[in-house]
PDB file of N, CA and C in Angstrom:
ATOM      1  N   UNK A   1       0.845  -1.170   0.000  1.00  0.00           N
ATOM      2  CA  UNK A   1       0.000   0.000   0.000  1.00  0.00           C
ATOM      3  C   UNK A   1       0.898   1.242   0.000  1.00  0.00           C
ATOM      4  N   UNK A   2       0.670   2.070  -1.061  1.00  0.00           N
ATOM      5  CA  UNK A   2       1.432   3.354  -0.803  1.00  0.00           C
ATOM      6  C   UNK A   2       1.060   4.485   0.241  1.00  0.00           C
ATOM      7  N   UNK A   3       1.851   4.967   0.457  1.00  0.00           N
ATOM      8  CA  UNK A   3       1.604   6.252   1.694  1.00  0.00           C
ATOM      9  C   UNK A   3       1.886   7.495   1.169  1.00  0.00           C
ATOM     10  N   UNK A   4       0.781   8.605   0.999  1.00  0.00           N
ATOM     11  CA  UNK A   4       0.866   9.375   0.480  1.00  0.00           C
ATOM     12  C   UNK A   4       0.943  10.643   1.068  1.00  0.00           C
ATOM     13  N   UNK A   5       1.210  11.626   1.144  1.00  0.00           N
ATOM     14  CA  UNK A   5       1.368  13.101   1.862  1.00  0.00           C
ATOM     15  C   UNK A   5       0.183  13.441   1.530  1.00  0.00           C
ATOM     16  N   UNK A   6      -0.601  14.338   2.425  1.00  0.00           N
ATOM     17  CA  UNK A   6      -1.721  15.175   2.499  1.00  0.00           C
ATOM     18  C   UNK A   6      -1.853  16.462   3.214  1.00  0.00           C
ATOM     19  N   UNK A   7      -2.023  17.842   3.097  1.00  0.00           N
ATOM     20  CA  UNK A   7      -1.482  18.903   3.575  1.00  0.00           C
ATOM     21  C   UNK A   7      -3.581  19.574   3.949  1.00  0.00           C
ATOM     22  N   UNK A   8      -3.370  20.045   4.911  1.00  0.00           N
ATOM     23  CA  UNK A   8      -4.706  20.400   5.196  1.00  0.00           C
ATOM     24  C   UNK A   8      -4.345  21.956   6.026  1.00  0.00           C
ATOM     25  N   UNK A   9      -5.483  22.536   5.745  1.00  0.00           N
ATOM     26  CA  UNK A   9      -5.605  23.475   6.291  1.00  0.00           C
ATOM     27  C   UNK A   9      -6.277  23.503   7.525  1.00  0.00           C
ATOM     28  N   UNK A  10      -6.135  24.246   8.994  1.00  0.00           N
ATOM     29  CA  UNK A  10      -6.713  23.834  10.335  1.00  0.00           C
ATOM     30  C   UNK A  10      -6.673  25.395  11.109  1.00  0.00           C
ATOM     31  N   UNK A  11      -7.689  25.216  11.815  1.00  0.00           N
ATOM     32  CA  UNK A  11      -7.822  26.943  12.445  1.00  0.00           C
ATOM     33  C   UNK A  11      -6.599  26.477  13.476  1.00  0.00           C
ATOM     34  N   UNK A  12      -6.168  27.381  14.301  1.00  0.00           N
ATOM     35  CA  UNK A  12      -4.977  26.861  15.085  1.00  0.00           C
ATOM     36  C   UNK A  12      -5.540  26.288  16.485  1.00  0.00           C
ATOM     37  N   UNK A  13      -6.769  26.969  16.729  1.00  0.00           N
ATOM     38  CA  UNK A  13      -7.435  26.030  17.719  1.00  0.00           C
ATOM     39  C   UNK A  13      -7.929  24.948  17.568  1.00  0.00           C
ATOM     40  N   UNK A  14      -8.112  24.513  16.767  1.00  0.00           N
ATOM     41  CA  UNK A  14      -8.848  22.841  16.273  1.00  0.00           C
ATOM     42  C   UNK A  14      -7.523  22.521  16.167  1.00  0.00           C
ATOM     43  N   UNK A  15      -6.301  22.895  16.101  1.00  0.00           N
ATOM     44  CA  UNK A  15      -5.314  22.158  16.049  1.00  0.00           C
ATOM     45  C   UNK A  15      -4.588  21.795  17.321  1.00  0.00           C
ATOM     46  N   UNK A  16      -4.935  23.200  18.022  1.00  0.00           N
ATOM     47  CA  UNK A  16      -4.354  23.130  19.490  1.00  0.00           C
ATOM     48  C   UNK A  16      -4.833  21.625  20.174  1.00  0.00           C
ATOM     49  N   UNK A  17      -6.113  21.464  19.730  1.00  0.00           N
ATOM     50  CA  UNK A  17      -7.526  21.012  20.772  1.00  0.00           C
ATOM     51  C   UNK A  17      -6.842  19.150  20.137  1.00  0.00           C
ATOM     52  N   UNK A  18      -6.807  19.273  18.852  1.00  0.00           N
ATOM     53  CA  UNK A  18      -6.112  17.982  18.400  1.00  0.00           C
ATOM     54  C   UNK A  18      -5.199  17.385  18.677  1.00  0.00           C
ATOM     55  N   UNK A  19      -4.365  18.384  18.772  1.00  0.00           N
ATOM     56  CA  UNK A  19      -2.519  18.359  19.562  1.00  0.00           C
ATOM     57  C   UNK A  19      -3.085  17.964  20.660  1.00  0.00           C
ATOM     58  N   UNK A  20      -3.879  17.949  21.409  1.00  0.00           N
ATOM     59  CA  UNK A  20      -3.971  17.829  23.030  1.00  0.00           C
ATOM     60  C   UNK A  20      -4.603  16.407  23.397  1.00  0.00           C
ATOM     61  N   UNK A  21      -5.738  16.208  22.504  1.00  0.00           N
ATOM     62  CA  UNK A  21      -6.062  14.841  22.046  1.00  0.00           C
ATOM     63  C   UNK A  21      -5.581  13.779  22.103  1.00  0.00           C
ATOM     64  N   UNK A  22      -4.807  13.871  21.123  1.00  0.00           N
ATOM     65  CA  UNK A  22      -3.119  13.098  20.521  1.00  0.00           C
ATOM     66  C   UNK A  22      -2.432  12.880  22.023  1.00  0.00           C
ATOM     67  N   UNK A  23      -2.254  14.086  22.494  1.00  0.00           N
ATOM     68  CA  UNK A  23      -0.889  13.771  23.102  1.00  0.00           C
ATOM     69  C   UNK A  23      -1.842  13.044  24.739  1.00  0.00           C
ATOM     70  N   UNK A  24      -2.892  13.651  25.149  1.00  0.00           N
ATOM     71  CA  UNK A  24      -3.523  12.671  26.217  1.00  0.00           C
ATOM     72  C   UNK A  24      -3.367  10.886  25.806  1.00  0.00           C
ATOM     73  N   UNK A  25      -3.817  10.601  24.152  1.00  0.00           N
ATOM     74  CA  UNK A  25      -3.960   8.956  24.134  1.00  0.00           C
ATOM     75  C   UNK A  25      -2.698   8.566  23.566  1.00  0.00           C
ATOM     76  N   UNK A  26      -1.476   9.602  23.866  1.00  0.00           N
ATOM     77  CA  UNK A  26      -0.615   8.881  23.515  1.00  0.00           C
ATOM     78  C   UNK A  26       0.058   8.747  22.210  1.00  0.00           C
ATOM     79  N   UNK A  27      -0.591   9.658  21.094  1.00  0.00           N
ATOM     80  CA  UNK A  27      -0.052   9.866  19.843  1.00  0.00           C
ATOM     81  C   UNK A  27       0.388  10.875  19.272  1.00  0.00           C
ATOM     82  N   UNK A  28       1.170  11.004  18.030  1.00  0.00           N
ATOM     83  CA  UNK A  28       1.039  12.319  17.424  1.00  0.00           C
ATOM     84  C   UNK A  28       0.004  12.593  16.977  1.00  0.00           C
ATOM     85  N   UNK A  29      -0.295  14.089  16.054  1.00  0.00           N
ATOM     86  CA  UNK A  29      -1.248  14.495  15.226  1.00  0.00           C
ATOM     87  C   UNK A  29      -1.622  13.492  14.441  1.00  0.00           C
ATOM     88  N   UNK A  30      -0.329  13.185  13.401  1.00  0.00           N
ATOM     89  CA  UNK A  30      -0.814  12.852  12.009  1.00  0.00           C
ATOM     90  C   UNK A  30      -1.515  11.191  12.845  1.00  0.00           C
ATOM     91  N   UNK A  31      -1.319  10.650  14.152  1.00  0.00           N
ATOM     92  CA  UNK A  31      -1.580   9.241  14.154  1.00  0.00           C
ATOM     93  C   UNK A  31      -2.819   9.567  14.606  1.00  0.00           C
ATOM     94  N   UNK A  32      -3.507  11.024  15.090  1.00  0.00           N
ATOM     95  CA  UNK A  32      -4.696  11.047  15.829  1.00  0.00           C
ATOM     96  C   UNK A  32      -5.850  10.962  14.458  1.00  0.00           C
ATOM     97  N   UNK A  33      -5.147  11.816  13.849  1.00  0.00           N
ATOM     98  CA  UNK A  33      -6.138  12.159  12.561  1.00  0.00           C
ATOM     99  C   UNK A  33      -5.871  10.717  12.071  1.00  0.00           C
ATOM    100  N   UNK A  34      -5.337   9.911  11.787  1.00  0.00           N
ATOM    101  CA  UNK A  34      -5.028   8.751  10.912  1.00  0.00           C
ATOM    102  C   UNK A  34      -6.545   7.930  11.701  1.00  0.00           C
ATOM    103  N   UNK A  35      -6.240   7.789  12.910  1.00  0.00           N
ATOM    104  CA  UNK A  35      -7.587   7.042  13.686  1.00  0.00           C
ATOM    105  C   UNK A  35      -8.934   7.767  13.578  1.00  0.00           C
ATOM    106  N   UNK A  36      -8.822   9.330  13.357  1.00  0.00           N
ATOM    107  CA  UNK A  36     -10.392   9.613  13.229  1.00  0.00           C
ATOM    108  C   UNK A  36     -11.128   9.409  11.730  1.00  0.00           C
ATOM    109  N   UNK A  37      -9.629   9.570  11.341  1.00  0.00           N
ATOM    110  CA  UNK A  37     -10.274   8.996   9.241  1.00  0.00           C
ATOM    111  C   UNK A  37     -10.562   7.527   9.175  1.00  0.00           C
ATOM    112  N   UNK A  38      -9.714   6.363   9.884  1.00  0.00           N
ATOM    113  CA  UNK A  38     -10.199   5.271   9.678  1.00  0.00           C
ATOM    114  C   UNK A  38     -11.551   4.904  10.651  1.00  0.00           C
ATOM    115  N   UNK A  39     -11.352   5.974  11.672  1.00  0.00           N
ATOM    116  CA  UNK A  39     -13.246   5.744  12.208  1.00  0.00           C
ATOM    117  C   UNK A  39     -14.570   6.015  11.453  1.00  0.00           C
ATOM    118  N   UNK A  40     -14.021   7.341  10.952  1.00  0.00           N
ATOM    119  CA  UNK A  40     -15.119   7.530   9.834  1.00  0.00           C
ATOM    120  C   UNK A  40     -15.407   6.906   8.878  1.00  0.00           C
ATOM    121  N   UNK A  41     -14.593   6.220   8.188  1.00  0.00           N
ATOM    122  CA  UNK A  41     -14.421   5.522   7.115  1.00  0.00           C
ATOM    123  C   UNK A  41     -15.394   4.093   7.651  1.00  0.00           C
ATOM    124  N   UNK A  42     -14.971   3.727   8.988  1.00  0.00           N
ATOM    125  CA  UNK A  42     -16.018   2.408   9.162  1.00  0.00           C
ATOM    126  C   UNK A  42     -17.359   2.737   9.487  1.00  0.00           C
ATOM    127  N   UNK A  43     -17.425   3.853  10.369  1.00  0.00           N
ATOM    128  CA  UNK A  43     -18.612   4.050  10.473  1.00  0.00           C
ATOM    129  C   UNK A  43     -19.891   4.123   9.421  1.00  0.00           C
ATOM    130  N   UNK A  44     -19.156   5.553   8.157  1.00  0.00           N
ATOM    131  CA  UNK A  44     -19.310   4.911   7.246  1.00  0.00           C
ATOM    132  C   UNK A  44     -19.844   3.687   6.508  1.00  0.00           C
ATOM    133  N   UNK A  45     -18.994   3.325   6.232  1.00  0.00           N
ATOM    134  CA  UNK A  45     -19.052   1.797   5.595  1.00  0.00           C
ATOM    135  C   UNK A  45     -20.256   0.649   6.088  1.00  0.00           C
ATOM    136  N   UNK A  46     -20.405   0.878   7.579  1.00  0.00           N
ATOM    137  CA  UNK A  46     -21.311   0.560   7.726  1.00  0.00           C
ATOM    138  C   UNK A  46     -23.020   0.711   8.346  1.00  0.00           C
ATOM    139  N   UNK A  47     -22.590   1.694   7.841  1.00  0.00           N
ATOM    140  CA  UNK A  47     -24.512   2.333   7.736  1.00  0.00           C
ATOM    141  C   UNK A  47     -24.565   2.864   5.808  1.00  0.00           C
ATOM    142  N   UNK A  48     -23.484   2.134   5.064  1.00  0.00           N
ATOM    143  CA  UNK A  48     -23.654   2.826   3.310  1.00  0.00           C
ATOM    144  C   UNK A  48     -23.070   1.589   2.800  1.00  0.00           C
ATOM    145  N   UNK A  49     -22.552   0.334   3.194  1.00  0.00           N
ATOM    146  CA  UNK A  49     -21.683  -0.802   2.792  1.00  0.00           C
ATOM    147  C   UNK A  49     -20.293   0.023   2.492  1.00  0.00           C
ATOM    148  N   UNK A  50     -19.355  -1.214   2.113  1.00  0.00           N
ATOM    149  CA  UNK A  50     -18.292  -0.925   1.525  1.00  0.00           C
ATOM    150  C   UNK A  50     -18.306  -0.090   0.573  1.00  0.00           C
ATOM    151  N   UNK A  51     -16.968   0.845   0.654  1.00  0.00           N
ATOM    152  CA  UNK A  51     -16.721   1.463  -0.422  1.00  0.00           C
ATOM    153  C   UNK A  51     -15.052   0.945  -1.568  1.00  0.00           C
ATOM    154  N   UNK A  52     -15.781   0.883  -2.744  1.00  0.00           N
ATOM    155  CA  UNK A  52     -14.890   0.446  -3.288  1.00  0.00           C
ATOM    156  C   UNK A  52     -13.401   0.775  -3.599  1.00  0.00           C
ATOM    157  N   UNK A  53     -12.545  -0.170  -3.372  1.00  0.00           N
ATOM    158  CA  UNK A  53     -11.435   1.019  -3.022  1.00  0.00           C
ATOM    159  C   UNK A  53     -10.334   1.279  -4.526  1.00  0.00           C
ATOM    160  N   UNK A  54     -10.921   1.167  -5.989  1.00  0.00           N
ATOM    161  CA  UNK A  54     -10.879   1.905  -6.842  1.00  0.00           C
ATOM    162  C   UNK A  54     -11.252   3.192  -7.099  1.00  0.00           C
ATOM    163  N   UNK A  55     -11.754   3.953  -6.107  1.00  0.00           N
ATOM    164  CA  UNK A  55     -12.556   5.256  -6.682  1.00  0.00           C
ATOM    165  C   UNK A  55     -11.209   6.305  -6.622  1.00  0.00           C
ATOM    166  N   UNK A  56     -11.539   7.072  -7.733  1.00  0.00           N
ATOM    167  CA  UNK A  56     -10.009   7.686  -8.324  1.00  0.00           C
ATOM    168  C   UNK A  56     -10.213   9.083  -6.901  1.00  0.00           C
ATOM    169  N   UNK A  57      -9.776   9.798  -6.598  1.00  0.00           N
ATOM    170  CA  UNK A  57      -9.767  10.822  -5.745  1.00  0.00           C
ATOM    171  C   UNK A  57     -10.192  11.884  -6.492  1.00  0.00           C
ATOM    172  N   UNK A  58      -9.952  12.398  -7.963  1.00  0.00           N
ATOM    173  CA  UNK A  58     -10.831  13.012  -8.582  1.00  0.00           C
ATOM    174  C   UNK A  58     -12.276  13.160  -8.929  1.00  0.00           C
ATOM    175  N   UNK A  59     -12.695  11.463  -8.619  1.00  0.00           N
ATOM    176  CA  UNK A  59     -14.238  10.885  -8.643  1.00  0.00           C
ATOM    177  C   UNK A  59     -14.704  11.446  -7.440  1.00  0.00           C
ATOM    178  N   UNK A  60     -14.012  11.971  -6.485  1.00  0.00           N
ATOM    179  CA  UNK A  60     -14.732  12.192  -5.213  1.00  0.00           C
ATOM    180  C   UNK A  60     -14.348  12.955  -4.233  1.00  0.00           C
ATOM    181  N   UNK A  61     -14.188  14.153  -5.061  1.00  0.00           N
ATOM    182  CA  UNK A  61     -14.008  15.841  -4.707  1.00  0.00           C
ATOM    183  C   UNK A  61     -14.620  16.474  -5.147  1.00  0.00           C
ATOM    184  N   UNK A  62     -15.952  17.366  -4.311  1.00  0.00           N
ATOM    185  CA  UNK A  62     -16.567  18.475  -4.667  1.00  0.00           C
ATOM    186  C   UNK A  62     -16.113  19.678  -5.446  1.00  0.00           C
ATOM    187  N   UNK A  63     -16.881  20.288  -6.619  1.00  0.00           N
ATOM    188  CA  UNK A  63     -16.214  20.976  -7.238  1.00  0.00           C
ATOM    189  C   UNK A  63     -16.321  22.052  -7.058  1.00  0.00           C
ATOM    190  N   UNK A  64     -14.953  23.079  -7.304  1.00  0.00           N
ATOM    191  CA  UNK A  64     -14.301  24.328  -6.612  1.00  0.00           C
ATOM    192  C   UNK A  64     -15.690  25.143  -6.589  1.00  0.00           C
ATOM    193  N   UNK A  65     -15.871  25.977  -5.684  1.00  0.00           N
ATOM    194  CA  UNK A  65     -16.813  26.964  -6.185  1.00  0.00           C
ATOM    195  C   UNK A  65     -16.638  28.147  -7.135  1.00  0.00           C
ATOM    196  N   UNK A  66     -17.387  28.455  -7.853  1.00  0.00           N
ATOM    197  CA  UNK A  66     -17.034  29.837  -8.639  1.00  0.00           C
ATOM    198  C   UNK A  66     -17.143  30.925  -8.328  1.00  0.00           C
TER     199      UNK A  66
END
């Protein structure tokens, strides 16, 4: 499986509040966020089934506003 870089934008308090998160259970950022994406992702998954894991990342990004 490849591992890819992802750069996000964050108010500095949702980051503070994340940082603090993390560091209470024991992780960094990127491992806190890594666990709330694979929570969502199951939760997800199961109240919508699986999602197939061909879908291109272009297939499934809202488009820019004008």
């Amino acid at each position: 499986m490849a591992i890819k870089s992802v750069s996000i934008r964050i108010e500095e308090e949702m980051l503070n509040k994340i940082a603090y998160i993390a560091d209470y259970e024991g992780r960094s950022v990127n491992s806190q966020v890594l666990v709330l994406i694979r929570e969502n992702i199951k939760a997800f998954e199961e109240s919508n089934g699986t999602i197939d894991g061909n879908i291109t990342p272009d297939s499934n990004v809202k488009p820019t506003r004008k």
